[in-house]
C-alpha atoms as a PDB file:
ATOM      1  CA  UNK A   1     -57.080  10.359 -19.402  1.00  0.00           C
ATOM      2  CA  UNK A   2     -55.103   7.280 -20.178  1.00  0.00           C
ATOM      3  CA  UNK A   3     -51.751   8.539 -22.288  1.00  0.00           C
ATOM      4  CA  UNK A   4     -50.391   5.570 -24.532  1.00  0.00           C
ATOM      5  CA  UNK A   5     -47.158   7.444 -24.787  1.00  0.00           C
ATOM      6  CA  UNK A   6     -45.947   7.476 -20.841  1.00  0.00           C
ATOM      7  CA  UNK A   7     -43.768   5.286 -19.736  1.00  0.00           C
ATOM      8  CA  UNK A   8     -45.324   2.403 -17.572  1.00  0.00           C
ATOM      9  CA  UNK A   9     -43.832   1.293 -14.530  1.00  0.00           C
ATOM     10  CA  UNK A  10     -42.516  -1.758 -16.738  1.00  0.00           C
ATOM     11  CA  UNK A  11     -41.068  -0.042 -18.644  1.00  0.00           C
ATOM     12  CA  UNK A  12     -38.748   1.927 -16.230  1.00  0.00           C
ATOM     13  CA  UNK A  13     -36.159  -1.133 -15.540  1.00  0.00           C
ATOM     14  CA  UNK A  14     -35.233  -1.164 -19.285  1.00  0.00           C
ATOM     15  CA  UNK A  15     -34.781   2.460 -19.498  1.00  0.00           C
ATOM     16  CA  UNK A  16     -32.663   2.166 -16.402  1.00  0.00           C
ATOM     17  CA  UNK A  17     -31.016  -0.178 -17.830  1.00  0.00           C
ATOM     18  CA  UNK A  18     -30.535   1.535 -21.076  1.00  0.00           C
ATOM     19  CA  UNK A  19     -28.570   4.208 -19.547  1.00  0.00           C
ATOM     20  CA  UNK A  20     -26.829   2.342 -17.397  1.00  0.00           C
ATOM     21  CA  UNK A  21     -25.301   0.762 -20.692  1.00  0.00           C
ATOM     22  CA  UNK A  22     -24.547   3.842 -22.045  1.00  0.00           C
ATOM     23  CA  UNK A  23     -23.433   5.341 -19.052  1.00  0.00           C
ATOM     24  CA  UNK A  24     -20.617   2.221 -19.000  1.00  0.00           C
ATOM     25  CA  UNK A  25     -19.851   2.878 -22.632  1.00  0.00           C
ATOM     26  CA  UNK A  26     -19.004   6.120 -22.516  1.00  0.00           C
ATOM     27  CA  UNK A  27     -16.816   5.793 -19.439  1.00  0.00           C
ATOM     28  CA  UNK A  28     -14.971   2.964 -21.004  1.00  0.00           C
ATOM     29  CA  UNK A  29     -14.750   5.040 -24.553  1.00  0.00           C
ATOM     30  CA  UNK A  30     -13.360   7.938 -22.159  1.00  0.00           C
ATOM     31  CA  UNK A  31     -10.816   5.847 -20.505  1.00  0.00           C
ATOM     32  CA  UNK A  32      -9.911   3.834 -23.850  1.00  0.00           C
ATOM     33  CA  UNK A  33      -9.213   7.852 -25.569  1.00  0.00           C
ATOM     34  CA  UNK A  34      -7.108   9.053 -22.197  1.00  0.00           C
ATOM     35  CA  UNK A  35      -4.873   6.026 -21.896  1.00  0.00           C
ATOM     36  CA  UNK A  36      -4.680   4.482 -25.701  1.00  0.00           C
ATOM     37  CA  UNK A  37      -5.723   6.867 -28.336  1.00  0.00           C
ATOM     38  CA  UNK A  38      -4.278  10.075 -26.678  1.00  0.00           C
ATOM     39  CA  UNK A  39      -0.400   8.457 -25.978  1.00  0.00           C
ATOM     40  CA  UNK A  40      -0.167   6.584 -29.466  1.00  0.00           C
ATOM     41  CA  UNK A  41      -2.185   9.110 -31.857  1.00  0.00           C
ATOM     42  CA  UNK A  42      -0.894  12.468 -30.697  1.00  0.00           C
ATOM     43  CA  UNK A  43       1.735  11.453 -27.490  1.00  0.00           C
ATOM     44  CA  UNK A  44      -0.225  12.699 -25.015  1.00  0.00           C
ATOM     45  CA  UNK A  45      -0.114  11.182 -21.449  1.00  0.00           C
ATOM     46  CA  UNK A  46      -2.229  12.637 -18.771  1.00  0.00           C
ATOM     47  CA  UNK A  47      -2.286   9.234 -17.059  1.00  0.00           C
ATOM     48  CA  UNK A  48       1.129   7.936 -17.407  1.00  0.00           C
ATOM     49  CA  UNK A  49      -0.390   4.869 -18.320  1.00  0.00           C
ATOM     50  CA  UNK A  50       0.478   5.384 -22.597  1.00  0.00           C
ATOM     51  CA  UNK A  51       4.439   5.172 -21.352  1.00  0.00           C
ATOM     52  CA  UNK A  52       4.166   2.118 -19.714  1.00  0.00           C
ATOM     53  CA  UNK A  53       3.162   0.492 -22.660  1.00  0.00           C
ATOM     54  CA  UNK A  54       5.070   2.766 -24.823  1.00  0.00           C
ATOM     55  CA  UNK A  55       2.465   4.274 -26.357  1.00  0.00           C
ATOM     56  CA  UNK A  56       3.493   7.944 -25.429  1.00  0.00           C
ATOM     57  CA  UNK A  57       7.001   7.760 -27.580  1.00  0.00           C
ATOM     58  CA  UNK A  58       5.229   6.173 -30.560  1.00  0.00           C
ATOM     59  CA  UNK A  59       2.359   8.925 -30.378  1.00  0.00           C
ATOM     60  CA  UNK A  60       5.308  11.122 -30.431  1.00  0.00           C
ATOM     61  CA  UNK A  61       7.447  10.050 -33.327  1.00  0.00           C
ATOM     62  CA  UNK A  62       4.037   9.933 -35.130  1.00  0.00           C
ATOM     63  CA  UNK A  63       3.102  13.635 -34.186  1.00  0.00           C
ATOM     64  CA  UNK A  64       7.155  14.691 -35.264  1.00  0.00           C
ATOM     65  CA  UNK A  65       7.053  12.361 -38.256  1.00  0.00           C
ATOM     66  CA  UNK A  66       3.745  14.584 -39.528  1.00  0.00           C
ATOM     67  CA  UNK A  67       5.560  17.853 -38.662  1.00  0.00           C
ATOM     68  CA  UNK A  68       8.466  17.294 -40.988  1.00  0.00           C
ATOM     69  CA  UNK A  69       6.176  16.196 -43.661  1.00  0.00           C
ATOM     70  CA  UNK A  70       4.217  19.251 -43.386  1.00  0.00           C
ATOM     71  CA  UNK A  71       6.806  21.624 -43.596  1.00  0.00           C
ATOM     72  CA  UNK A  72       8.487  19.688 -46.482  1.00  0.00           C
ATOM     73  CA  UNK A  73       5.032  20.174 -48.062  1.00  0.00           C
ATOM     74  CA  UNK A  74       4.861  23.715 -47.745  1.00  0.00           C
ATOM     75  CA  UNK A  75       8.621  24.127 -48.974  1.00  0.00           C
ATOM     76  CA  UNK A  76       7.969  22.531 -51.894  1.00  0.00           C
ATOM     77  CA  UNK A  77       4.916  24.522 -52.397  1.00  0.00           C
ATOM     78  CA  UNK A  78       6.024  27.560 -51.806  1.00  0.00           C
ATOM     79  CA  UNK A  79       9.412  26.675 -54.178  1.00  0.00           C
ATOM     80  CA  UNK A  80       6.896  26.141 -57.102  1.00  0.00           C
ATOM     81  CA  UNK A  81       5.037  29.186 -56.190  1.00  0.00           C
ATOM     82  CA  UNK A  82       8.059  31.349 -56.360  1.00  0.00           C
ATOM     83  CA  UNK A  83       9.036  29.210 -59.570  1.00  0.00           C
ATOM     84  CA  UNK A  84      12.161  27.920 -57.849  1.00  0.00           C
ATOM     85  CA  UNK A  85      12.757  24.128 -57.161  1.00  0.00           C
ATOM     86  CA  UNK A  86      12.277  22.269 -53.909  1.00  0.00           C
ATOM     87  CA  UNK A  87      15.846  21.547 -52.473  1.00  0.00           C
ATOM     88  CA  UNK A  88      15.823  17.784 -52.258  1.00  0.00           C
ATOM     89  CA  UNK A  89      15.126  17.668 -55.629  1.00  0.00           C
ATOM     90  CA  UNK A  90      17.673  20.229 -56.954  1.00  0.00           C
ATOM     91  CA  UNK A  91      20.411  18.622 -55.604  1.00  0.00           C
ATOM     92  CA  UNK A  92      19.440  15.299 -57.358  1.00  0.00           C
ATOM     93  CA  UNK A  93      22.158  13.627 -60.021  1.00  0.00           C
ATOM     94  CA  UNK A  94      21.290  14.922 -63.392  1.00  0.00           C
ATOM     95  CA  UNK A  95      19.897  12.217 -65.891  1.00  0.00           C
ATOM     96  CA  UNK A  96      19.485  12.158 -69.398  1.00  0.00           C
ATOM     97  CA  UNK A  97      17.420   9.838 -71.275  1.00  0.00           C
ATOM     98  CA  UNK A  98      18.098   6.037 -71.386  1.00  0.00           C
ATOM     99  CA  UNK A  99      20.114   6.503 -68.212  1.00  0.00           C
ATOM    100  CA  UNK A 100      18.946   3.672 -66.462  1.00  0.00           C
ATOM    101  CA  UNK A 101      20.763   1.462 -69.236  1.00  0.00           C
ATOM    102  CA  UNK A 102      23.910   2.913 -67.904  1.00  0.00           C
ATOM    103  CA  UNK A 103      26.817   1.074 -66.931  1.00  0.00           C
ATOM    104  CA  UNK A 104      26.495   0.457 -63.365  1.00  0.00           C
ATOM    105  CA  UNK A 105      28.865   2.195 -60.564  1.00  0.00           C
ATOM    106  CA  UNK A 106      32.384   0.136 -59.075  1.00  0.00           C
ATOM    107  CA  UNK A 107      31.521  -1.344 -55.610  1.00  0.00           C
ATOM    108  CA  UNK A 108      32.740   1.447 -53.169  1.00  0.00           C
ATOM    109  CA  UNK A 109      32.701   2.169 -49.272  1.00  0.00           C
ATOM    110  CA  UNK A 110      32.406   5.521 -47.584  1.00  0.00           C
ATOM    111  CA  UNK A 111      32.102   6.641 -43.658  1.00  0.00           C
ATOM    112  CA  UNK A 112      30.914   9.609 -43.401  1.00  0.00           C
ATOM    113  CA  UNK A 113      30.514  11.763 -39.778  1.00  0.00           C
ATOM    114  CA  UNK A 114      28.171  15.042 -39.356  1.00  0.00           C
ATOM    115  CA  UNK A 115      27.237  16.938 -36.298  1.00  0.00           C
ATOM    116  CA  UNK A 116      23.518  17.878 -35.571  1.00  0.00           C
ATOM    117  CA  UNK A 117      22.336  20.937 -33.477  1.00  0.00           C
ATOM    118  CA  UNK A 118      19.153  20.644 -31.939  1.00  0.00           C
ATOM    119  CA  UNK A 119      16.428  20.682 -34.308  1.00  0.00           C
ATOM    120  CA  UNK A 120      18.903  20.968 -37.283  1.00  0.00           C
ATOM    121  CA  UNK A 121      18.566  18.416 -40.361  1.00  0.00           C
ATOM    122  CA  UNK A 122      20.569  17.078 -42.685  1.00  0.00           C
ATOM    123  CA  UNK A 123      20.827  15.252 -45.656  1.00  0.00           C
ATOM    124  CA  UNK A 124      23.281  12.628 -47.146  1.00  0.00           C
ATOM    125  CA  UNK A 125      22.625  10.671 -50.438  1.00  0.00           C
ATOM    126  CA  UNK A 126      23.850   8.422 -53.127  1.00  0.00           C
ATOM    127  CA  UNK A 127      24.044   8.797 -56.667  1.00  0.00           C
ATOM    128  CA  UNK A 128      23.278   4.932 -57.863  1.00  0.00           C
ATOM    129  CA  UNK A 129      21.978   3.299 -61.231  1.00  0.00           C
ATOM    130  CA  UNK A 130      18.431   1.721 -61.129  1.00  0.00           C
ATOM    131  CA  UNK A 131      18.351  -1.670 -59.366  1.00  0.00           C
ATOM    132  CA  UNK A 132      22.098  -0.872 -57.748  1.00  0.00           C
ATOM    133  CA  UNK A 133      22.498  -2.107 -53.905  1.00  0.00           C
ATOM    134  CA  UNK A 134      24.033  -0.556 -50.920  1.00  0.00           C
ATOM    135  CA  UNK A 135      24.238  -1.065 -47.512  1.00  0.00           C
ATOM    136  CA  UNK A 136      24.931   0.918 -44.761  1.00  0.00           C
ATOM    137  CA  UNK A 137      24.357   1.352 -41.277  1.00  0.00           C
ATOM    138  CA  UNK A 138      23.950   4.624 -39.705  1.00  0.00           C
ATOM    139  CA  UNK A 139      24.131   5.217 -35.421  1.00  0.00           C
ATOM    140  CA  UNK A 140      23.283   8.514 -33.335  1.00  0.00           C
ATOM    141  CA  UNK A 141      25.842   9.485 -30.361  1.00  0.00           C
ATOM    142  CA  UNK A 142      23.090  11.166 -29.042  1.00  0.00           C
ATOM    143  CA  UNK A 143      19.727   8.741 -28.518  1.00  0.00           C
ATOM    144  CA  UNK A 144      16.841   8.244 -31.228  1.00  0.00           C
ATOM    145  CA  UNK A 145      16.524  10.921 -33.952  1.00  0.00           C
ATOM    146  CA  UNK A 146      13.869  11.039 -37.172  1.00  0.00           C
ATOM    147  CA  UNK A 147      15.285   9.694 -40.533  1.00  0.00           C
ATOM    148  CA  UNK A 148      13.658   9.120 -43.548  1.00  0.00           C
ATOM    149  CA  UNK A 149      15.050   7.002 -46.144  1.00  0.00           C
ATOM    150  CA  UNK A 150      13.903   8.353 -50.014  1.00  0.00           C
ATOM    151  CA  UNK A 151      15.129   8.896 -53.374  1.00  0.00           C
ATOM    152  CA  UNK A 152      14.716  11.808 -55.599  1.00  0.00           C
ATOM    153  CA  UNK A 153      15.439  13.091 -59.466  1.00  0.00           C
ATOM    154  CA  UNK A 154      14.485  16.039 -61.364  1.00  0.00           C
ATOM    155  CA  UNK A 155      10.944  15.714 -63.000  1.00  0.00           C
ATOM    156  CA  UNK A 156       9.909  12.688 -60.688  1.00  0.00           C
ATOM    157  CA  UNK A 157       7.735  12.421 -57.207  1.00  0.00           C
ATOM    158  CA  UNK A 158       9.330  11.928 -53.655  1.00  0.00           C
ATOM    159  CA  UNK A 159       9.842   8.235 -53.136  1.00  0.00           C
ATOM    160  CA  UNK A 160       9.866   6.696 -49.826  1.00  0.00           C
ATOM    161  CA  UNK A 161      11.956   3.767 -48.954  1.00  0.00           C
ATOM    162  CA  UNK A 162      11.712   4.073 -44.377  1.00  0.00           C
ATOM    163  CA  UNK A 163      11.183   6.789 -42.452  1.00  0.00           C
ATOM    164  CA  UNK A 164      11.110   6.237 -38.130  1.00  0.00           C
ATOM    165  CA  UNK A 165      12.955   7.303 -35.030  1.00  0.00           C
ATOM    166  CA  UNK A 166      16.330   5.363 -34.187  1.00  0.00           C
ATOM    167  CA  UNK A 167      19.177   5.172 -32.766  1.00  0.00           C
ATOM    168  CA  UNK A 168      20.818   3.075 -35.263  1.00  0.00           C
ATOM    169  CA  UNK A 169      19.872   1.286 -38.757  1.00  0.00           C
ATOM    170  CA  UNK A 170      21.455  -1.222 -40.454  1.00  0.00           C
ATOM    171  CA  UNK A 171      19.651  -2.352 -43.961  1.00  0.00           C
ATOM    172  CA  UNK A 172      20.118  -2.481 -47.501  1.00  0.00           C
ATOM    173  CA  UNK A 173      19.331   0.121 -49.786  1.00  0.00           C
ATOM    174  CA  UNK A 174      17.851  -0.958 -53.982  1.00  0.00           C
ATOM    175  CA  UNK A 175      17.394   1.847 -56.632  1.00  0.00           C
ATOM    176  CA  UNK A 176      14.257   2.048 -57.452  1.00  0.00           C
ATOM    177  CA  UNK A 177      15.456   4.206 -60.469  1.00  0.00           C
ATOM    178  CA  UNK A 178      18.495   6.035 -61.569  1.00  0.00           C
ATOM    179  CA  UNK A 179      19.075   9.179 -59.330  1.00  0.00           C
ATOM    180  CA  UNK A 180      19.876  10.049 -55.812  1.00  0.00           C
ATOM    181  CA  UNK A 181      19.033   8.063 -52.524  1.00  0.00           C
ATOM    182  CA  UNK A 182      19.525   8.459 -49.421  1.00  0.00           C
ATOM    183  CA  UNK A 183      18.873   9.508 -45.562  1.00  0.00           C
ATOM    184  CA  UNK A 184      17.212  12.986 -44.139  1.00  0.00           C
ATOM    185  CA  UNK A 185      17.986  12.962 -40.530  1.00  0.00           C
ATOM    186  CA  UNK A 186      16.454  15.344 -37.994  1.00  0.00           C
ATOM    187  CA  UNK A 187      17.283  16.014 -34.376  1.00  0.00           C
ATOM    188  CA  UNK A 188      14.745  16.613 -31.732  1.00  0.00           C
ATOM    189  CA  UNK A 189      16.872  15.314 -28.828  1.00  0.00           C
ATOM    190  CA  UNK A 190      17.623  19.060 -27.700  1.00  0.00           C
ATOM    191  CA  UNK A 191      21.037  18.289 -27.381  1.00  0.00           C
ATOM    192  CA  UNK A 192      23.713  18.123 -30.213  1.00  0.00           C
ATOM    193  CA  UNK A 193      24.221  14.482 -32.137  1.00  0.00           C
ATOM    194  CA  UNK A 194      26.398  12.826 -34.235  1.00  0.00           C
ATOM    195  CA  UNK A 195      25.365  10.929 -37.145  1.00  0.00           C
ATOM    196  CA  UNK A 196      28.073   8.036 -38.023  1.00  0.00           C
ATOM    197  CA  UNK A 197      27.530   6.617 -41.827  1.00  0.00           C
ATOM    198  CA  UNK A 198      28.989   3.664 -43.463  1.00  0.00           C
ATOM    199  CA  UNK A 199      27.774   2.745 -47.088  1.00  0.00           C
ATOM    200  CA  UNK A 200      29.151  -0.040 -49.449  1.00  0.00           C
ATOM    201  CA  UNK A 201      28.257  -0.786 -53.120  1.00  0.00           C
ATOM    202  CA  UNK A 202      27.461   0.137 -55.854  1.00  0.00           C
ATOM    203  CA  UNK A 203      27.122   3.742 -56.173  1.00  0.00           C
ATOM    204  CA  UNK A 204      29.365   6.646 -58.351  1.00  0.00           C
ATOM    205  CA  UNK A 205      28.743   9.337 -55.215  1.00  0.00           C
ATOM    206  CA  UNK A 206      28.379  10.461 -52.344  1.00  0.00           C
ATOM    207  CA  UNK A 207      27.100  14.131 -51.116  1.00  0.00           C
ATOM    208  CA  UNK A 208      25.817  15.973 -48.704  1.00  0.00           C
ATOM    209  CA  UNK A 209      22.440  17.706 -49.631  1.00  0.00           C
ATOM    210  CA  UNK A 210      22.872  21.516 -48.300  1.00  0.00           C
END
């Protein structure tokens, strides 16, 4: 009995053909994952070929860059939890209302040196007026840490101004609003660093965060 729903012999080449297709798109999806999407997404190299193109470092700094996001996250969850404050923010300049119409800061310069242990942070930041300008350059004895560049005052949301991996950074830094701005630095170089600061403008303070 004649079945209409077997395949005829004409229709065998285009089946063929159909998973010889697929069969190429998945090998070339495989590859694409193994050498591009592994290295730059999560900095994982099983063929070496992500760190020739330098993939595998900026899969990396993405991967470390989540991790100290994260565990800000849960510090400043578990700080409201406990009905304490998360530590960036406590350390903020104290404002009062209608501080932004303050007088702004005299021009000043600082340099300012701190030692990192392996995966130690630290935190350095700048008590300015809204709209005041810095700039500074900071440099790492000891290769590329992470830094993030933010601002921070009591009642208001982290703000983000840069965050990477470097060696060194030279840039200006404008108040979004009145309050304290500045650098987190972390090292992940497993060996010891030294952070070198320089800052000029206008700014009342400088402090380190503890």
């Amino acid at each position: 009995m004649y079945n209409a729903n077997k395949p005829t012999d004409a229709d065998l080449p285009s089946t063929r053909k159909l998973l010889k297709s697929t069969g190429i798109a998945v090998a070339v999806a495989t590859g694409l994952l193994v050498t591009v999407v592994l290295p730059a997404e999560y900095g994982v190299d099983p063929t070496r070929v992500g760190s020739l193109f330098g993939l595998t470092e900026m899969g990396r700094i993405k991967v470390s860059l989540a991790a100290e996001a994260q565990a800000e996250d849960v510090a400043e969850a578990t700080a409201a939890a406990t009905g304490g404050s998360f530590p960036v923010a406590t350390a903020a300049a104290p404002t009062t209302a209608g501080a932004d119409l303050a007088a702004p800061a005299a021009l000043r310069s600082d340099r300012t040196v701190l030692t990192l242990a392996p995966d130690q942070g630290a935190e350095i930041k700048l008590v300015m007026q809204a709209g005041a300008t810095a700039r500074f350059t900071w440099t790492s004895s000891g290769g590329r840490i992470n830094y993030d560049t933010h601002a921070d005052r009591p009642g208001t949301d982290y703000h983000g101004y840069n965050k990477g991996s470097a060696e060194r950074v030279e840039d200006e830094l404008t108040a979004a609003f009145t309050g304290s701005h500045g650098w987190f630095w972390r090292n992940r170089t497993g060996q010891p660093v030294t952070i070198t600061l320089v800052t000029e403008g206008a700014y009342s303070e400088i402090k380190r965060v503890v």
